[in-house]
Structure formats: structure tokens, C-alpha cells
C-alpha atoms as a PDB file:
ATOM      1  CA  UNK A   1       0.000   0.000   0.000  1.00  0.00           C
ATOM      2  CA  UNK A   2       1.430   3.393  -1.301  1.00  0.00           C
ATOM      3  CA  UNK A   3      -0.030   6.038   0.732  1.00  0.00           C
ATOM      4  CA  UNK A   4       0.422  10.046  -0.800  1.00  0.00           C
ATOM      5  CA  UNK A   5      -0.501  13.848   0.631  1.00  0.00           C
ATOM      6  CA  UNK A   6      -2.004  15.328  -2.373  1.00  0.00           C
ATOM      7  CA  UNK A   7      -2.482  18.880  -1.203  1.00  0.00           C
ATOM      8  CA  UNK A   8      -3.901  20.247  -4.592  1.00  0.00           C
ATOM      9  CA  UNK A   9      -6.832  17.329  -4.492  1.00  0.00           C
ATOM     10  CA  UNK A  10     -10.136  19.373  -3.433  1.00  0.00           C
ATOM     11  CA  UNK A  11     -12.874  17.880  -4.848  1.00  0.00           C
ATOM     12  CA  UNK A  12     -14.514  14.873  -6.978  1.00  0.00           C
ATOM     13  CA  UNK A  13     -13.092  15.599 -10.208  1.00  0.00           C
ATOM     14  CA  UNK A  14      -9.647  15.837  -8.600  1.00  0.00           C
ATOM     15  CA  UNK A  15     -10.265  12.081  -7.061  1.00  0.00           C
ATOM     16  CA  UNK A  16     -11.204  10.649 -10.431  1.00  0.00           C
ATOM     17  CA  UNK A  17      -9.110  12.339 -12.270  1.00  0.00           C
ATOM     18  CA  UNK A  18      -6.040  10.506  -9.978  1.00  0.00           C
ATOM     19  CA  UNK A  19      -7.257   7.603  -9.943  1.00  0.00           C
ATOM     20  CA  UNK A  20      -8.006   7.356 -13.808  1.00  0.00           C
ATOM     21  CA  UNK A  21      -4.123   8.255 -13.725  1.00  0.00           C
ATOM     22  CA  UNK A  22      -3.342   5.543 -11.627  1.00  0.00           C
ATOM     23  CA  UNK A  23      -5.648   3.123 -13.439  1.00  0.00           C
ATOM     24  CA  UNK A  24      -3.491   3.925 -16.440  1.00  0.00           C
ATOM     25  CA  UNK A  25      -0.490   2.275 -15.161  1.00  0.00           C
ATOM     26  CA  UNK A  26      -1.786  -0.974 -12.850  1.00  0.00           C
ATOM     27  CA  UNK A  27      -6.112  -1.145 -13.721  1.00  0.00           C
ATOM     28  CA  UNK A  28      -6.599  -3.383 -11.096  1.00  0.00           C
ATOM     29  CA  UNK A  29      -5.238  -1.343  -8.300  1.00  0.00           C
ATOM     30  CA  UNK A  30      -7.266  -0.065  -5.839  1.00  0.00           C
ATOM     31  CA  UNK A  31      -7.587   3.504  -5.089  1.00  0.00           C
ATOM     32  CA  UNK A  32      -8.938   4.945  -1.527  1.00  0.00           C
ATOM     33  CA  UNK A  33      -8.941   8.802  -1.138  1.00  0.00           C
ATOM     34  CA  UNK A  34      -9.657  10.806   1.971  1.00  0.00           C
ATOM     35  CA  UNK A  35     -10.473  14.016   0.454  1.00  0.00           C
ATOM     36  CA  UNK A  36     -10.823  16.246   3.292  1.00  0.00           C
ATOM     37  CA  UNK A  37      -7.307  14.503   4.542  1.00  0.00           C
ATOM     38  CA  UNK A  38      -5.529  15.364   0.799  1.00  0.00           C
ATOM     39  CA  UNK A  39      -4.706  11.522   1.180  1.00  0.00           C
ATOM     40  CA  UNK A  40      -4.623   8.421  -1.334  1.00  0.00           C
ATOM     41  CA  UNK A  41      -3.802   5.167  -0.863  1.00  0.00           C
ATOM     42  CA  UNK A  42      -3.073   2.987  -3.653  1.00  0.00           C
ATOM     43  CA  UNK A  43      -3.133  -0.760  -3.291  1.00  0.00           C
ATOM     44  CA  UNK A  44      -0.562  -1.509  -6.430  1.00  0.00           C
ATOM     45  CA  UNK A  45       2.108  -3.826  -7.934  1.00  0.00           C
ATOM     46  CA  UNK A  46       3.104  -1.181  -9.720  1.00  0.00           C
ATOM     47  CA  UNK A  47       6.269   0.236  -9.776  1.00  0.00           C
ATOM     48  CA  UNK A  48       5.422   3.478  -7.093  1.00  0.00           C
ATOM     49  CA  UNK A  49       7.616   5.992  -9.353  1.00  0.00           C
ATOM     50  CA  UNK A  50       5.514   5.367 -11.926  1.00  0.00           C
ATOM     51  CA  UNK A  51       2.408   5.894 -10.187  1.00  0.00           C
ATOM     52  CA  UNK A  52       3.689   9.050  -8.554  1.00  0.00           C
ATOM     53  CA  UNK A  53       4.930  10.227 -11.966  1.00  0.00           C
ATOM     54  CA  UNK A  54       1.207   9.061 -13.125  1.00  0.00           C
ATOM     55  CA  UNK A  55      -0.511  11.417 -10.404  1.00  0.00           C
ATOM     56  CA  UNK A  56       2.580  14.387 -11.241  1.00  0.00           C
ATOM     57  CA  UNK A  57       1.446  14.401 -15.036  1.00  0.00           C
ATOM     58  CA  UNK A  58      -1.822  14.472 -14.495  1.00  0.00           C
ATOM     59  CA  UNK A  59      -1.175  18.254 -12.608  1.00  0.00           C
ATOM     60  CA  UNK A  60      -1.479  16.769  -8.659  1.00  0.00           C
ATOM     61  CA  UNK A  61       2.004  17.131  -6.390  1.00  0.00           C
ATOM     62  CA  UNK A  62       2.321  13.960  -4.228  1.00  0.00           C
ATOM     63  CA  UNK A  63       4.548  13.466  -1.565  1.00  0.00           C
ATOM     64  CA  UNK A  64       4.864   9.996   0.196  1.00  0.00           C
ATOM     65  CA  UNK A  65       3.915   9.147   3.728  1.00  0.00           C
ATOM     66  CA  UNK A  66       5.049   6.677   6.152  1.00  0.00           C
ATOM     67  CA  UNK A  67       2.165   3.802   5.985  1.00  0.00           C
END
């Protein structure tokens, strides 16, 4: 489980558009936002780089917590 602060994400577009970006890379990982937190947690075998990069490109700036 990759958990990520994701300051800029403030409303429902914001969650689906990360998680479409995340889908892009692994489809059958799960994605769990908290969006009054500004936290995801992605359940992935993907490489987490690429996922991060994923969430980056789509215009959100992730940084990685402990967890």
C-alpha cells in the first residue's frame, strides 16, 4: 500500500481524475482517497515511481507518507 498527501486534491473531479491516472499504469489497483485529509492510498504492484509520476502528469504534487 502506497499512501500520498495530495495537497492540490479538493474535490470529486480531482479524485477521479487521480485515480483514472493511476488506473493507467496498474487497472486493477485499488484507489482509496480521503479528500478532506488530501490523502490516497493505492493498493498496487506497480512500480510506485511510476504511479507518482502518473498522479505528477496528471497536474497533482504527491509526496509519500510513512504507511
Amino acid at each position: 500500500m502506497i499512501t500520498l498527501k495530495i495537497p492540490d486534491m479538493s474535490c470529486s473531479h480531482c479524485v477521479r481524475t487521480i485515480g483514472g491516472a493511476v488506473k493507467a499504469i496498474d487497472p486493477a489497483a485499488s484507489v482509496d482517497a480521503d479528500l478532506a485529509a488530501h490523502i490516497v492510498r493505492i493498493g498496487s504492484e506497480a512500480d510506485e515511481a511510476l504511479l507518482r509520476q502518473a498522479i505528477a502528469d496528471a497536474g497533482y504534487d504527491n509526496e509519500k507518507l510513512a504507511g
